[in-house]
C-alpha atoms as a PDB file:
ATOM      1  CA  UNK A   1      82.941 149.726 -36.044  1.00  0.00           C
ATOM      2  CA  UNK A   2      83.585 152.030 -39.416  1.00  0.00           C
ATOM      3  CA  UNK A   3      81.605 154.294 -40.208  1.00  0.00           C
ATOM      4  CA  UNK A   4      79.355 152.525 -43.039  1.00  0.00           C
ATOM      5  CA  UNK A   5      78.837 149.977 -39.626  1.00  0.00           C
ATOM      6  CA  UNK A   6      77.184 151.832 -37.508  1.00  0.00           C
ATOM      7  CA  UNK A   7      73.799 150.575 -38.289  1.00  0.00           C
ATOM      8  CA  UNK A   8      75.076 146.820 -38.470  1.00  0.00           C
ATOM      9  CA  UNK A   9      74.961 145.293 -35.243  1.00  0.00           C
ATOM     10  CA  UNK A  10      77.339 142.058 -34.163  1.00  0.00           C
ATOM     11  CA  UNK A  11      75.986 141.312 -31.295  1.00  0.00           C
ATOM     12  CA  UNK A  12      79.376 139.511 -29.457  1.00  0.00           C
ATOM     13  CA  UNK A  13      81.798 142.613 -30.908  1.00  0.00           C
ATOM     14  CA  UNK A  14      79.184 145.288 -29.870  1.00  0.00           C
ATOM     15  CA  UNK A  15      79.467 143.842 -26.253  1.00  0.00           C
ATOM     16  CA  UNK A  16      82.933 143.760 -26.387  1.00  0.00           C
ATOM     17  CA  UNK A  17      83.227 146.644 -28.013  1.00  0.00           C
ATOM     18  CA  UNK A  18      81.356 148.649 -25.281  1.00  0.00           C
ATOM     19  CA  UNK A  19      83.420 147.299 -22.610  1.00  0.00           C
ATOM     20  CA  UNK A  20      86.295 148.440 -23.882  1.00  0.00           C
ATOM     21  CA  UNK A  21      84.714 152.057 -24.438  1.00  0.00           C
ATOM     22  CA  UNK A  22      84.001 152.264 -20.562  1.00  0.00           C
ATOM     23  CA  UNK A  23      87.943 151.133 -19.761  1.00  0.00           C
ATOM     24  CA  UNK A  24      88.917 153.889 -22.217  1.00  0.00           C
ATOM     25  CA  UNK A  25      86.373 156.279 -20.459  1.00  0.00           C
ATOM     26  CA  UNK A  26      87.780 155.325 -17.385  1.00  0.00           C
ATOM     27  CA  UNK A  27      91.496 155.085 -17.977  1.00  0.00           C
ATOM     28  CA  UNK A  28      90.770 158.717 -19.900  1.00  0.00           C
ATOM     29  CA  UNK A  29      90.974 160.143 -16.618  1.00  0.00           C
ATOM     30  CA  UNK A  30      94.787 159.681 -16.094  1.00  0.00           C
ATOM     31  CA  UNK A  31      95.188 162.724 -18.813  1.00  0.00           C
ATOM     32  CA  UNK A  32      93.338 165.076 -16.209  1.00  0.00           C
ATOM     33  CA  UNK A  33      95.962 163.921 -13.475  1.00  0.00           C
ATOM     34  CA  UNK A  34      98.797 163.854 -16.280  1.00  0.00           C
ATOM     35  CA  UNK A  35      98.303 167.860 -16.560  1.00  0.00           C
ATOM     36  CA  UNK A  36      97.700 168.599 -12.789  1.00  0.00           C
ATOM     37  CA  UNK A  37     100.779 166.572 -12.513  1.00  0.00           C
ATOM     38  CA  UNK A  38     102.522 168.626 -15.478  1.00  0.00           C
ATOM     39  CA  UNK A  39     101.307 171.923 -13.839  1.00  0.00           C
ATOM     40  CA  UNK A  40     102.694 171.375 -10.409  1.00  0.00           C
ATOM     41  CA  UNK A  41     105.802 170.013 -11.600  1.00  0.00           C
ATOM     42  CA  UNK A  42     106.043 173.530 -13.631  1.00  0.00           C
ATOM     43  CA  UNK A  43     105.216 175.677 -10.785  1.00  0.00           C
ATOM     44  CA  UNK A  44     107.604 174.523  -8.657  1.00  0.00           C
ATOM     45  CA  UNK A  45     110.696 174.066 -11.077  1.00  0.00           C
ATOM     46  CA  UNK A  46     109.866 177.805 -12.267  1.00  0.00           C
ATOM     47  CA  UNK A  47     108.450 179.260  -9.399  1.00  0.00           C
ATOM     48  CA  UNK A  48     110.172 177.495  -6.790  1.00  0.00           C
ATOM     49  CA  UNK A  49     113.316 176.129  -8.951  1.00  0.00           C
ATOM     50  CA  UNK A  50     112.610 173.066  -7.159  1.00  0.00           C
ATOM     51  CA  UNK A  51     111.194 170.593  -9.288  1.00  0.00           C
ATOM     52  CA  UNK A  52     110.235 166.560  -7.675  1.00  0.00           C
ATOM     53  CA  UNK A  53     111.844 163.516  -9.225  1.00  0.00           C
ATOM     54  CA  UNK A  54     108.299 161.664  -7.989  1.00  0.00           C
ATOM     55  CA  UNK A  55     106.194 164.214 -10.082  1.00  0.00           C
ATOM     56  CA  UNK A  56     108.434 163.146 -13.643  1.00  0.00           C
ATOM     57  CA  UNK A  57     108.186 159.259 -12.412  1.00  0.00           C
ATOM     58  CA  UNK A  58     104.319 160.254 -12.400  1.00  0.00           C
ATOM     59  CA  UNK A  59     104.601 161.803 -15.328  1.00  0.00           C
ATOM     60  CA  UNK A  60     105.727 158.973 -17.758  1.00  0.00           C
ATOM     61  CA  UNK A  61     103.620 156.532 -16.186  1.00  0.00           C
ATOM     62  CA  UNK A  62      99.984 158.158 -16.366  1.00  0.00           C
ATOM     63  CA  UNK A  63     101.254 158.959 -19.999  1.00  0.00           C
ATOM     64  CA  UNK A  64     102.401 155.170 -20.452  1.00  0.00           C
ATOM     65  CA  UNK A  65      99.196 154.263 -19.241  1.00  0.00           C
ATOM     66  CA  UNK A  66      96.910 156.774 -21.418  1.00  0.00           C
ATOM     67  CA  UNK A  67      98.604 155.692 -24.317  1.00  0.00           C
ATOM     68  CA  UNK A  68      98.603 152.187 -23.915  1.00  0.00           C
ATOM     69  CA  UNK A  69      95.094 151.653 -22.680  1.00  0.00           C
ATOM     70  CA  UNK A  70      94.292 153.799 -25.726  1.00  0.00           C
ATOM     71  CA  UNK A  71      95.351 151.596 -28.339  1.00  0.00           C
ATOM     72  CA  UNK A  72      92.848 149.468 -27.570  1.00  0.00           C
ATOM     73  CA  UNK A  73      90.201 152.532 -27.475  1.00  0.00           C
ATOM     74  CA  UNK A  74      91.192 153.562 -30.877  1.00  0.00           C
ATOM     75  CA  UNK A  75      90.765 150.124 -32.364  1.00  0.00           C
ATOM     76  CA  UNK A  76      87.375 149.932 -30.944  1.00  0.00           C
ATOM     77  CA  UNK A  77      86.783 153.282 -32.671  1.00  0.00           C
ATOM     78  CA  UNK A  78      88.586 152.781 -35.783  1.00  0.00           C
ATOM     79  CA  UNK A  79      90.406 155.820 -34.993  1.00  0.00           C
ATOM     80  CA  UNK A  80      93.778 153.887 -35.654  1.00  0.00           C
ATOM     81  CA  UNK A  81      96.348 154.950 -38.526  1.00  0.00           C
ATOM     82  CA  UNK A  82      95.713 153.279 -41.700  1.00  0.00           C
ATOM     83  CA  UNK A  83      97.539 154.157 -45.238  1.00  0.00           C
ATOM     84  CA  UNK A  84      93.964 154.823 -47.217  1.00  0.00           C
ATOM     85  CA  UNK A  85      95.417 155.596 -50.478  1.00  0.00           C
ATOM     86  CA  UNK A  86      94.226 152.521 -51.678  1.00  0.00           C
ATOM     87  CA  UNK A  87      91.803 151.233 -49.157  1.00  0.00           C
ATOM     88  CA  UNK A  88      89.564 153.808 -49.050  1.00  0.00           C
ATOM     89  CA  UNK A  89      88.261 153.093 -52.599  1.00  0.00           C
ATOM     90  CA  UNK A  90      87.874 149.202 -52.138  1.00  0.00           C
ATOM     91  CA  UNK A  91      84.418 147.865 -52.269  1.00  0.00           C
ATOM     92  CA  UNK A  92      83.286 147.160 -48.945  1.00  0.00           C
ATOM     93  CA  UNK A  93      84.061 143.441 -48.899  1.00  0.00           C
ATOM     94  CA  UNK A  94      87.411 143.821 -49.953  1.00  0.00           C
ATOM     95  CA  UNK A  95      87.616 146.190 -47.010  1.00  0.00           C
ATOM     96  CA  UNK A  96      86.316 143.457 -44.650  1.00  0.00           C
ATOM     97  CA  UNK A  97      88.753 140.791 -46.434  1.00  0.00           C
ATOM     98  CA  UNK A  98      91.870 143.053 -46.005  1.00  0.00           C
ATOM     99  CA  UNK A  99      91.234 143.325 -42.450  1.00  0.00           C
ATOM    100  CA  UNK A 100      90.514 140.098 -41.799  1.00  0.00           C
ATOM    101  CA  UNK A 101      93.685 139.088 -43.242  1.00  0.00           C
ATOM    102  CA  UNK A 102      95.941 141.942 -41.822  1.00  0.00           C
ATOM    103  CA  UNK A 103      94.535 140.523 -37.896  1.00  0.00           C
ATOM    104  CA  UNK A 104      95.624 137.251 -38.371  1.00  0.00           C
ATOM    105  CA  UNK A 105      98.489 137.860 -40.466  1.00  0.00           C
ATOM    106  CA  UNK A 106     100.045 140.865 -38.394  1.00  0.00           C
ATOM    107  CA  UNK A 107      97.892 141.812 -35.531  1.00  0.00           C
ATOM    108  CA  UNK A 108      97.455 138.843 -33.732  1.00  0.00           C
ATOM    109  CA  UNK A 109     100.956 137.455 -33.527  1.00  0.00           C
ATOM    110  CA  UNK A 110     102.426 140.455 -32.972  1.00  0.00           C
ATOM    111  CA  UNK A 111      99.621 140.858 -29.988  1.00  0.00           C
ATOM    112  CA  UNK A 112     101.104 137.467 -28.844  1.00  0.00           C
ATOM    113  CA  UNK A 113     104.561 137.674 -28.950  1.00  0.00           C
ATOM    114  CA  UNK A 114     104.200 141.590 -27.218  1.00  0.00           C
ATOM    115  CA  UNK A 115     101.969 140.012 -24.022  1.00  0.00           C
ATOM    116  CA  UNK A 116     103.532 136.294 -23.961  1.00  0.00           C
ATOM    117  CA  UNK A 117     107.610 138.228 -23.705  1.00  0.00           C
ATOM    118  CA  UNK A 118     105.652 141.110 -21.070  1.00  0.00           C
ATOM    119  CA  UNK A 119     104.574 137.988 -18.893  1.00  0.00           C
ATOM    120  CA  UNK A 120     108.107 137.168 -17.721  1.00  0.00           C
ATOM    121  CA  UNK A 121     108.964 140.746 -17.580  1.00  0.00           C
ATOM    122  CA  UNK A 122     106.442 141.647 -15.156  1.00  0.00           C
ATOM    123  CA  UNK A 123     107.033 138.674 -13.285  1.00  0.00           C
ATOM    124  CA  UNK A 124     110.324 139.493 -12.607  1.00  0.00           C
ATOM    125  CA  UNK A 125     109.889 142.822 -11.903  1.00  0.00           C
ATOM    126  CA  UNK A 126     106.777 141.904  -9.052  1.00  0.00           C
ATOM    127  CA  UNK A 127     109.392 138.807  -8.180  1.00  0.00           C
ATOM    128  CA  UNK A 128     112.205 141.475  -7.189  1.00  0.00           C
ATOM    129  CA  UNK A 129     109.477 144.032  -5.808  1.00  0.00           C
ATOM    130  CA  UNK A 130     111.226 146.685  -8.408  1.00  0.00           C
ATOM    131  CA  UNK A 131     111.127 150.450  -7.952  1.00  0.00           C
ATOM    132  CA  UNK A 132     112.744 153.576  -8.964  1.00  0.00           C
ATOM    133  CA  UNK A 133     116.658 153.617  -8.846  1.00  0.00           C
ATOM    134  CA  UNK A 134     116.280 157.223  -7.752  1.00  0.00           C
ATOM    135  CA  UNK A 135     116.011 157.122  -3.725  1.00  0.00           C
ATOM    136  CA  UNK A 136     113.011 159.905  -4.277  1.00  0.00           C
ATOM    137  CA  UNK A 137     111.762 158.220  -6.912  1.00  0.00           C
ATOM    138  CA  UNK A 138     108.111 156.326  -7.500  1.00  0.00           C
ATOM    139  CA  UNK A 139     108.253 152.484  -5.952  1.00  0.00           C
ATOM    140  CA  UNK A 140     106.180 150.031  -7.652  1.00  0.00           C
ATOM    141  CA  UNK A 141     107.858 149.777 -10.996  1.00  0.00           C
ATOM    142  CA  UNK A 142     106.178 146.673 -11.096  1.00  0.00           C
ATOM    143  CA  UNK A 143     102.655 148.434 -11.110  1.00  0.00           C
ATOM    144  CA  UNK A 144     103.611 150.190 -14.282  1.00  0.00           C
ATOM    145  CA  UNK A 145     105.240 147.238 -16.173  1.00  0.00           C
ATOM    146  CA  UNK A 146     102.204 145.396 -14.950  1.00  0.00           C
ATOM    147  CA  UNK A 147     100.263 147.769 -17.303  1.00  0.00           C
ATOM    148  CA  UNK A 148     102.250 145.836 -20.644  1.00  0.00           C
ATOM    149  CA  UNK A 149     100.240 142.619 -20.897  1.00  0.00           C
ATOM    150  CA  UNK A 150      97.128 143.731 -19.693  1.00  0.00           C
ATOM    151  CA  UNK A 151      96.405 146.428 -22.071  1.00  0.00           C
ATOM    152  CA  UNK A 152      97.870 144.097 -25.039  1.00  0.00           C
ATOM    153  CA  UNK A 153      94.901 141.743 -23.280  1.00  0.00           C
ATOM    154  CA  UNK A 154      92.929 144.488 -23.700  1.00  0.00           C
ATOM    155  CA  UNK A 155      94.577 145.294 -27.267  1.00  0.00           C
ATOM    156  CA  UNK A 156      93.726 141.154 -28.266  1.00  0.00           C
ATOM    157  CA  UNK A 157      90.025 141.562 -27.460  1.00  0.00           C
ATOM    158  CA  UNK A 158      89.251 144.445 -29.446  1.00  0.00           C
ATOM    159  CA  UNK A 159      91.158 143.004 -32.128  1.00  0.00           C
ATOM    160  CA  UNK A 160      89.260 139.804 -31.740  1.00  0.00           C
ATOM    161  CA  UNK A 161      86.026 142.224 -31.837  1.00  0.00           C
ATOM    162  CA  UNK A 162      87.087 143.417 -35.196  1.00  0.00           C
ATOM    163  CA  UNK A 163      87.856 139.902 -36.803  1.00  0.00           C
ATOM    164  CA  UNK A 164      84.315 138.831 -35.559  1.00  0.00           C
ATOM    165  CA  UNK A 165      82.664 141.609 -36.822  1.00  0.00           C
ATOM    166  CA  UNK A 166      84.821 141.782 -39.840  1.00  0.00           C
ATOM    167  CA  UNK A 167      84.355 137.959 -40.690  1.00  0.00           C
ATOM    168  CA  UNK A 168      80.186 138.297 -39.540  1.00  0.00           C
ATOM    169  CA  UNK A 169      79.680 141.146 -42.184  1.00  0.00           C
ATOM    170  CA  UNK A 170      81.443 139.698 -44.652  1.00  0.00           C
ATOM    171  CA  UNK A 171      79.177 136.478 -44.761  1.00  0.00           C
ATOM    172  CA  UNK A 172      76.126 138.290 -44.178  1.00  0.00           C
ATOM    173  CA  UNK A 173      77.045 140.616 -47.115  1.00  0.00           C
ATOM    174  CA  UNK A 174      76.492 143.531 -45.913  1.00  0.00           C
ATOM    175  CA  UNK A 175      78.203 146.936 -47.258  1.00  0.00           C
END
């Protein structure tokens, strides 16, 4: 919801909307582990000069997973990039027009094609049971790949959220 929103509810999108808060509360948590992770992986390269190809595996994946669980979290929150230059002196229902437009122009398909090309990608990668090609590496590849399509799922609901909303407060009116 923007910030002139707050006090306009949309019922469907709020619902959604807080769903996808508690996920992004949730999957938050993997930045706590992400710096324990970080911090041991420092001690022992400095301290020990003997750092563990399983603690960088970790690494990249509890950061691939903040970051793509949090796209969806900063959609909810409109805390995404936009270019306001422009935008941020439209009235509000050219706001609401824009956006609606940009989702099903942009958003949307590219939502698609990302999670309908990560299907067969995953699959593979569960088919083959993939893991690490370092021997001391992390197995389950698959878990992390598996992470693709259903935070883009993720990613299409809150966008959905948004069109609803968008679309509901432009035919209501209200700024």
């Amino acid at each position: 919801m923007t910030d002139n929103n707050k006090s306009l509810s949309v019922p469907i999108s709020d619902s959604i909307d807080a769903f996808i808060r508690k996920v992004g509360h949730g999957i938050a948590w993997v930045y706590v582990l992400l710096v324990l992770v970080i911090i041991t992986q420092v001690i022992l390269r400095k301290g020990f000069s003997s750092g563990l190809i399983v603690l960088e595996e970790l690494q990249w994946h509890l950061y691939a997973m903040g970051v793509m669980f949090g796209i969806s979290y900063a959609q909810v929150n409109n805390a995404h990039i936009r270019v306001d230059l422009f935008y941020g002196g439209f009235r509000q229902r050219t706001k609401y027009i824009i956006e609606i437009i940009g989702i099903i122009l942009l958003v949307l398909p590219f939502i698609y094609v990302i999670f309908s090309h990560s299907l067969d990608f995953v699959a593979d990668s569960w088919r083959i049971n993939e893991s690490s090609s370092s021997p001391s590496g992390l197995p389950w590849r698959w878990a992390i790949k598996s992470v693709i399509p259903v935070s883009f799922g993720l990613l299409g609901l809150a966008v959905i959220s948004r069109l609803i909303r968008d679309f509901v407060l432009l035919v209501r009116g209200e700024h």
